[in-house]
C-alpha atoms as a PDB file:
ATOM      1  CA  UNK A   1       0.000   0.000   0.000  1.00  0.00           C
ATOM      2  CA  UNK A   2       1.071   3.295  -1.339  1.00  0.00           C
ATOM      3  CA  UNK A   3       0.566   6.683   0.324  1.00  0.00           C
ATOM      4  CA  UNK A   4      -2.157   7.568  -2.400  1.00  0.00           C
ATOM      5  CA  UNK A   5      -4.959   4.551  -1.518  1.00  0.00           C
ATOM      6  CA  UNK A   6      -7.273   4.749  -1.898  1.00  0.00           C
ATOM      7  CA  UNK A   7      -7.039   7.977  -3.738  1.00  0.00           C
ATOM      8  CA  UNK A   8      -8.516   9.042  -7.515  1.00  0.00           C
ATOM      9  CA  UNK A   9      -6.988  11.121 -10.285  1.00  0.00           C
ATOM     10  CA  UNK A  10      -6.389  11.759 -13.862  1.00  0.00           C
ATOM     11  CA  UNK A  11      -2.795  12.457 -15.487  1.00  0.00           C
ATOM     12  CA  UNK A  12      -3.697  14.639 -18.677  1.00  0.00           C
ATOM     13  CA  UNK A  13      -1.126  14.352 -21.426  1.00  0.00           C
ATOM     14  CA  UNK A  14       0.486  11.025 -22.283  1.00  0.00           C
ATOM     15  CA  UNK A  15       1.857  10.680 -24.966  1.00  0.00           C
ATOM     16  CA  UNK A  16       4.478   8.458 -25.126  1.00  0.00           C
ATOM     17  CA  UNK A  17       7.300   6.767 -22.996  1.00  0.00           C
ATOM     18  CA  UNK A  18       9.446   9.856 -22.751  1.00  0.00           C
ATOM     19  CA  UNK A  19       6.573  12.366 -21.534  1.00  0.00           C
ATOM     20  CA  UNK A  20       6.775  14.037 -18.091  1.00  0.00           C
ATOM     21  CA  UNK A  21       2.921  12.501 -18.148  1.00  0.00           C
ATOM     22  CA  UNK A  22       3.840   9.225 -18.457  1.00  0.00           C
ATOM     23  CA  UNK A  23       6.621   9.051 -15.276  1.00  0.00           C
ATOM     24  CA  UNK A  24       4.206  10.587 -13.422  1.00  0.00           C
ATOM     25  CA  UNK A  25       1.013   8.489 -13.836  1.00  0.00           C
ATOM     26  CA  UNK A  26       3.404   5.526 -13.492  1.00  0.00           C
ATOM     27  CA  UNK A  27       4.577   7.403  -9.640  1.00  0.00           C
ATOM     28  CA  UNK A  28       1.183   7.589  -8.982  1.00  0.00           C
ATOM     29  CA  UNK A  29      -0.050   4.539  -9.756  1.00  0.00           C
ATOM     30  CA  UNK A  30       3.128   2.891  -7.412  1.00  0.00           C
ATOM     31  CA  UNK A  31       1.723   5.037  -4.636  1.00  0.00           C
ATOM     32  CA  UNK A  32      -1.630   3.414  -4.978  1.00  0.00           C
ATOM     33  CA  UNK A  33      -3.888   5.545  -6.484  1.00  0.00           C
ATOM     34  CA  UNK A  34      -6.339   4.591  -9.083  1.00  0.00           C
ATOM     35  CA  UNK A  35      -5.366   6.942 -12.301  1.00  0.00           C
ATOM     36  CA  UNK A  36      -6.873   7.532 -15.635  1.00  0.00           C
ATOM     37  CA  UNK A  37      -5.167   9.150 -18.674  1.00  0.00           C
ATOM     38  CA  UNK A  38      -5.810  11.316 -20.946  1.00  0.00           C
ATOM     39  CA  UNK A  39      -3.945  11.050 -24.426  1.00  0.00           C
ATOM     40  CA  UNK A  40      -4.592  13.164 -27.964  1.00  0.00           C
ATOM     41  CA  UNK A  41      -7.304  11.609 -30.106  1.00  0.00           C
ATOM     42  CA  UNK A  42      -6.252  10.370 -33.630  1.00  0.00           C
ATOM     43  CA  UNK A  43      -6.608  12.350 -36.331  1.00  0.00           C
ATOM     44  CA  UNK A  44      -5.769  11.132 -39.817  1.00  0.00           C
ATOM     45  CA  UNK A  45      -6.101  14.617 -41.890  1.00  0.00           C
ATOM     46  CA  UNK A  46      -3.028  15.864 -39.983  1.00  0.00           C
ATOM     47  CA  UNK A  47      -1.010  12.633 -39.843  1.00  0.00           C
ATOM     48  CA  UNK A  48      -1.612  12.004 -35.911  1.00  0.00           C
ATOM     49  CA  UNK A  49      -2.277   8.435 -35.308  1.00  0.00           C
ATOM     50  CA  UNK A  50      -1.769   6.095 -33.197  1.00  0.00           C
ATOM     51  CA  UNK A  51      -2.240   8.163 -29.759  1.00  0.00           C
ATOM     52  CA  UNK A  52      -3.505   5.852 -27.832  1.00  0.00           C
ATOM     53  CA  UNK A  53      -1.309   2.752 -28.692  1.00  0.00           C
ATOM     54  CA  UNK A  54       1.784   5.238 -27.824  1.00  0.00           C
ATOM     55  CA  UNK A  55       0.077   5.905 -24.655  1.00  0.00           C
ATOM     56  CA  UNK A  56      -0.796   2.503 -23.765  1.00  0.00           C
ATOM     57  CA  UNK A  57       2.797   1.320 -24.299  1.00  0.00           C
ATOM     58  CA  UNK A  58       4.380   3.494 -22.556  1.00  0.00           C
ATOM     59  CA  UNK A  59       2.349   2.610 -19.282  1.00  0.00           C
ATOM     60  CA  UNK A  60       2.199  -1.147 -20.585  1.00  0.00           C
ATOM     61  CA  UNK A  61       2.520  -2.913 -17.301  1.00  0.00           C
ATOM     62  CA  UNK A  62       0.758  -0.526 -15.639  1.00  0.00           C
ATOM     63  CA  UNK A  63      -2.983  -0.474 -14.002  1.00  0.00           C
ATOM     64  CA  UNK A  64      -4.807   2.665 -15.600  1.00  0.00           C
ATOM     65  CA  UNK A  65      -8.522   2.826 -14.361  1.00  0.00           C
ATOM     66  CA  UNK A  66      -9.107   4.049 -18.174  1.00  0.00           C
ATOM     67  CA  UNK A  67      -7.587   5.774 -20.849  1.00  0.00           C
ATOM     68  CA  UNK A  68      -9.813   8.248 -22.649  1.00  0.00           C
ATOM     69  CA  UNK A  69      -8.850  10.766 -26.229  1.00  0.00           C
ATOM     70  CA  UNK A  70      -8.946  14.557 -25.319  1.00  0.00           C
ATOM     71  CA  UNK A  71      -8.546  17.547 -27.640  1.00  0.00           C
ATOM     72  CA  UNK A  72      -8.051  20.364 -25.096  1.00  0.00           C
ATOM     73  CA  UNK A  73      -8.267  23.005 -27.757  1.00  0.00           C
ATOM     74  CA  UNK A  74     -12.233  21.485 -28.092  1.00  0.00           C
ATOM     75  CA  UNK A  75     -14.539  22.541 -25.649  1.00  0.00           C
ATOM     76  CA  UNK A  76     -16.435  19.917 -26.615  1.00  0.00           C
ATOM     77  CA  UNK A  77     -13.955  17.189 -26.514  1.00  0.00           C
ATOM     78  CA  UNK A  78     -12.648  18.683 -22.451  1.00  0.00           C
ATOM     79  CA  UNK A  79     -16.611  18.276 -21.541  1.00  0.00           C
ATOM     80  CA  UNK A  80     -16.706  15.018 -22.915  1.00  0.00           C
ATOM     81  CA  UNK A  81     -13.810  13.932 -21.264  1.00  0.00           C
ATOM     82  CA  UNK A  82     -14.540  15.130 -18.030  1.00  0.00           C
ATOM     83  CA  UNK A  83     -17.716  13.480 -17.878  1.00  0.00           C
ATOM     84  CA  UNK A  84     -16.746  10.122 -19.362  1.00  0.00           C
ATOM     85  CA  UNK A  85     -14.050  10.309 -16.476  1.00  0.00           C
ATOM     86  CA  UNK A  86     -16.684  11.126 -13.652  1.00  0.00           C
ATOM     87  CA  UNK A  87     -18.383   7.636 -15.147  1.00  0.00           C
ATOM     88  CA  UNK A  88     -15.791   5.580 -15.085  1.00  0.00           C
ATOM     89  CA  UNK A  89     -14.501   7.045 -10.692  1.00  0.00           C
ATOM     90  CA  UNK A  90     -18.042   6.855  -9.867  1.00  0.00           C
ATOM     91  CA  UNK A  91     -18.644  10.404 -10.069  1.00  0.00           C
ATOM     92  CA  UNK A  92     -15.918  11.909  -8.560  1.00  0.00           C
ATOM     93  CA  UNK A  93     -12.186  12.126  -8.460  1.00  0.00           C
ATOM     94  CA  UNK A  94      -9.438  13.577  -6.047  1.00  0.00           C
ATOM     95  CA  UNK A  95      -6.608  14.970  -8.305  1.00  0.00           C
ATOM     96  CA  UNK A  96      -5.701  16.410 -11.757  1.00  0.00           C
ATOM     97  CA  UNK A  97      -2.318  16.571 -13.361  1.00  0.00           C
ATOM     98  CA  UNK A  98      -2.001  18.815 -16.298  1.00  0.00           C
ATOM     99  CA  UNK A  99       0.903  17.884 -17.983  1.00  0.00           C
ATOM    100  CA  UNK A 100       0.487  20.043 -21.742  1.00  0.00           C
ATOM    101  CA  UNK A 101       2.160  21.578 -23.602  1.00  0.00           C
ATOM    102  CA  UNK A 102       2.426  22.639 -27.566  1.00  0.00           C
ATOM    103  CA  UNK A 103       3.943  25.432 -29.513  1.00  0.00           C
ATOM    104  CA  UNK A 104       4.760  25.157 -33.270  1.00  0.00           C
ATOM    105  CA  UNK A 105       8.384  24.521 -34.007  1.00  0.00           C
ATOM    106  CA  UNK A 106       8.825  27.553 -35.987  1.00  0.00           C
ATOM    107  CA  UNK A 107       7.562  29.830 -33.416  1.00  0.00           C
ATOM    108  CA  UNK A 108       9.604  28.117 -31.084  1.00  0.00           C
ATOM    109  CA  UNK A 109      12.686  28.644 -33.366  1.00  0.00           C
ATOM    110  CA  UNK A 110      13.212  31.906 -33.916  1.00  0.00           C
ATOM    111  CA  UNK A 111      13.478  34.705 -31.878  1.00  0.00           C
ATOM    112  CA  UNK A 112      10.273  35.411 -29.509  1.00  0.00           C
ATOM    113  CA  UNK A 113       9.674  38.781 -30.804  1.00  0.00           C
ATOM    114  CA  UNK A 114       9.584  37.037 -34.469  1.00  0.00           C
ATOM    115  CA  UNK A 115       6.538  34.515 -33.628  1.00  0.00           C
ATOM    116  CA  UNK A 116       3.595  34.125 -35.303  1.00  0.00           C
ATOM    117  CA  UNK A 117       0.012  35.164 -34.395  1.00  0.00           C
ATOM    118  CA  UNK A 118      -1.792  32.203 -34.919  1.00  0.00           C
ATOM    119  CA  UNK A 119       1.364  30.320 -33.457  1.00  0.00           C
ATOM    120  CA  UNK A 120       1.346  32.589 -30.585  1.00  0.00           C
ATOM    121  CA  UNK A 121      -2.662  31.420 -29.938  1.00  0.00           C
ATOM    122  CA  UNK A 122      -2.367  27.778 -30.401  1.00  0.00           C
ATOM    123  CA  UNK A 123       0.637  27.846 -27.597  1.00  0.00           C
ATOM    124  CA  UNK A 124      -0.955  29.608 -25.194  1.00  0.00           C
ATOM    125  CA  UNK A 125      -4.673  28.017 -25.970  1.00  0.00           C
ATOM    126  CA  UNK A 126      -3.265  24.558 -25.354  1.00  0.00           C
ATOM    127  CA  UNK A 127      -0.067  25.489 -23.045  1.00  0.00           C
ATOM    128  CA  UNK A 128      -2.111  27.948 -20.436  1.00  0.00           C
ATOM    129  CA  UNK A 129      -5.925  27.957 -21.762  1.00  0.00           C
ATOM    130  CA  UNK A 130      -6.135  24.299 -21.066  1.00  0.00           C
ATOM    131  CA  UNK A 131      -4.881  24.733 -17.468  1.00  0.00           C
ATOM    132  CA  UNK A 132      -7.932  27.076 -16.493  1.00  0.00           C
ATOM    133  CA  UNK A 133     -10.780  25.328 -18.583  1.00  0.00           C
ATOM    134  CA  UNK A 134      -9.271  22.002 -17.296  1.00  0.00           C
ATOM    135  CA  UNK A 135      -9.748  23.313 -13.743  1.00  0.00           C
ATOM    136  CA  UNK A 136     -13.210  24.183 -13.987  1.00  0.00           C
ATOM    137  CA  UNK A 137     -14.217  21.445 -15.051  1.00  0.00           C
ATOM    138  CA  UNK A 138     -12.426  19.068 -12.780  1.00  0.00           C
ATOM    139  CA  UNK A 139     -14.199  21.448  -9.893  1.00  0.00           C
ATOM    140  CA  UNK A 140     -17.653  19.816 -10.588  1.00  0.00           C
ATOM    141  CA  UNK A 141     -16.475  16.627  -9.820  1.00  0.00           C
ATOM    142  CA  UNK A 142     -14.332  17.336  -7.089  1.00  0.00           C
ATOM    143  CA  UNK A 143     -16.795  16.938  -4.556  1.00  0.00           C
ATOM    144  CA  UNK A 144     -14.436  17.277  -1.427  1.00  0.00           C
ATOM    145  CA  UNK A 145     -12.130  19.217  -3.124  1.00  0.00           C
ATOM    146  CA  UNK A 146      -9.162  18.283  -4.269  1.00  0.00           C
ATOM    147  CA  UNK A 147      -5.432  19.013  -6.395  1.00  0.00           C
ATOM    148  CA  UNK A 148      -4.681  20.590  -9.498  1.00  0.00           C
ATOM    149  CA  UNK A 149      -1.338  20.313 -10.341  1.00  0.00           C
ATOM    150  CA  UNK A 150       0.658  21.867 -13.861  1.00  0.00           C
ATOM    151  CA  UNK A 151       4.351  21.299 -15.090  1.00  0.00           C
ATOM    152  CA  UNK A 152       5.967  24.553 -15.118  1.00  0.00           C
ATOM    153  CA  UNK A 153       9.062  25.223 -16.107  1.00  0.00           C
ATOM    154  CA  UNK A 154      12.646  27.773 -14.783  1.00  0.00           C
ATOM    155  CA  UNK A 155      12.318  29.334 -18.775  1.00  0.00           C
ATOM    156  CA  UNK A 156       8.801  30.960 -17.033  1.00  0.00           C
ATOM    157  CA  UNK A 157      10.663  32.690 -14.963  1.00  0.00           C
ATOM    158  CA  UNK A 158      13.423  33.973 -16.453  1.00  0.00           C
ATOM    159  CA  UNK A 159      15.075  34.046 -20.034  1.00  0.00           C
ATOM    160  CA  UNK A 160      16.381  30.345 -20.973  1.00  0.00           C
ATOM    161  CA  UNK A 161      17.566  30.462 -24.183  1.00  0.00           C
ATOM    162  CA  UNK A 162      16.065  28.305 -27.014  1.00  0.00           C
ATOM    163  CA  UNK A 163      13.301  28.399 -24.697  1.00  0.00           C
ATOM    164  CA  UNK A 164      11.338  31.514 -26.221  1.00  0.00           C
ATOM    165  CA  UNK A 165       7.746  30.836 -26.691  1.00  0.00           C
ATOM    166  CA  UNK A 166       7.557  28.039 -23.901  1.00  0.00           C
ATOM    167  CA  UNK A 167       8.855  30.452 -21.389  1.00  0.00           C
ATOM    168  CA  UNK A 168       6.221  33.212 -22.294  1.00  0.00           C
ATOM    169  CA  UNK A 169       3.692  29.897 -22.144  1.00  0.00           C
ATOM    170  CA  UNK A 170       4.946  29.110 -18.770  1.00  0.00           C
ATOM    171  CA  UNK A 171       5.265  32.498 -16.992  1.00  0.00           C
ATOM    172  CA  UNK A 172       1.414  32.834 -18.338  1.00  0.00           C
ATOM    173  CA  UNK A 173       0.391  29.091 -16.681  1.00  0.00           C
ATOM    174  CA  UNK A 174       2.207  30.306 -13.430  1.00  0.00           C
ATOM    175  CA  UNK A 175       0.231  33.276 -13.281  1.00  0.00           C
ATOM    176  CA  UNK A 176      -2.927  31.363 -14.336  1.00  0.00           C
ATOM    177  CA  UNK A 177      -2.408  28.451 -11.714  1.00  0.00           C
ATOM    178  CA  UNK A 178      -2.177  31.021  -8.691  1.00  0.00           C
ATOM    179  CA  UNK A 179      -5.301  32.945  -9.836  1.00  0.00           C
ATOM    180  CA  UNK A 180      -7.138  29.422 -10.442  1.00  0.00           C
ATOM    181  CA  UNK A 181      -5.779  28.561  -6.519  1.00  0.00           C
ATOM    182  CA  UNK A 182      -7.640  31.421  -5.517  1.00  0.00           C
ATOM    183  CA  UNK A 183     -10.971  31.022  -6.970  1.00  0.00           C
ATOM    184  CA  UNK A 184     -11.077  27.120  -5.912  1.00  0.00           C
ATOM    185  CA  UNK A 185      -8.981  27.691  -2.932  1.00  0.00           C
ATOM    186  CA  UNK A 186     -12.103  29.203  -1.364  1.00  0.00           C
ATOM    187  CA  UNK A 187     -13.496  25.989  -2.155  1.00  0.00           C
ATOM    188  CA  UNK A 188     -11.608  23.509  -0.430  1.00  0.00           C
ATOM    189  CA  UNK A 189      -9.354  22.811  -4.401  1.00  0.00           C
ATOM    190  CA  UNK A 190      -5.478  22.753  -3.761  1.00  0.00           C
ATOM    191  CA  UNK A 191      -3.649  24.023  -6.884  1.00  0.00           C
END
């Protein structure tokens, strides 16, 4: 028996053996808590396939209550998700990692005064946006409150170079995570 027994949660971002996700959901699972995973769903028009065989070999060997597609730039698809998890815990859950990230390699490239609009968007829609809408929806079904926890990064903090985009993704999700710990806070949510 692990220090997390009894205990439910959801790791949000596997994606393959290497991911940050992935070592985590596996540390959780060894500490005894009942886990389910979120991975990307396939998408043939833009060559993604395969998502959730990567995600179910890199925690092969390991007991994941379920394992569920979520596009976290979809309102629709986060909803979905959320509920279909709530289903499969019995209605309720304890924790949430959020472990995503994205920018496009381009914008990551060059020099962070050179990126793109719409690359600028997508980074912070998935990087930060996800983090908040993630959040309130977990809330719901977080009956006696919980943890929200989100990979951050030294590059949010101060200038890492190569870093670029990511850091100004990361300084934003550090800002959003202690404004989202004080609206749930008051609610009995750890973030």
């Amino acid at each position: 028996m692990g220090i997390l027994t009894g205990k439910k949660g959801i790791v949000m971002g596997v994606a393959n053996d290497k991911s940050i996700a992935t070592a985590i959901a596996k540390k959780l699972m060894d500490e005894g808590a009942s886990v389910g995973i979120s991975h990307l769903p396939d998408d043939p028009s833009t060559g993604r396939t395969r998502n959730r065989d990567r995600a179910a070999d890199a925690l092969s060997g390991s007991p994941t209550a379920f394992m569920l597609p979520c596009e976290v730039t979809s309102d629709e698809s986060m909803v979905k998700f959320f509920e279909d998890a709530s289903d499969k815990f019995g209605g309720s859950f304890d924790f949430v990692v959020h472990s995503i990230a994205f920018a496009p390699m381009d914008d990551i490239r060059c020099k962070t005064t050179e990126a793109s609009r719409k690359g600028f968007a997508l980074a912070m829609d998935i990087s930060v946006y996800s983090f908040l809408a993630m959040s309130n929806l977990a809330a719901k079904y977080m009956k006696d409150g919980g943890s929200i926890v989100a990979m951050t990064y030294l590059g949010g903090e101060k200038v890492m170079p190569g870093y670029n985009m990511m850091g100004v993704c990361k300084a934003a999700l550090d800002a959003s995570v202690m404004y989202a710990a004080y609206d749930l806070g008051q609610k009995k949510y750890s973030c």
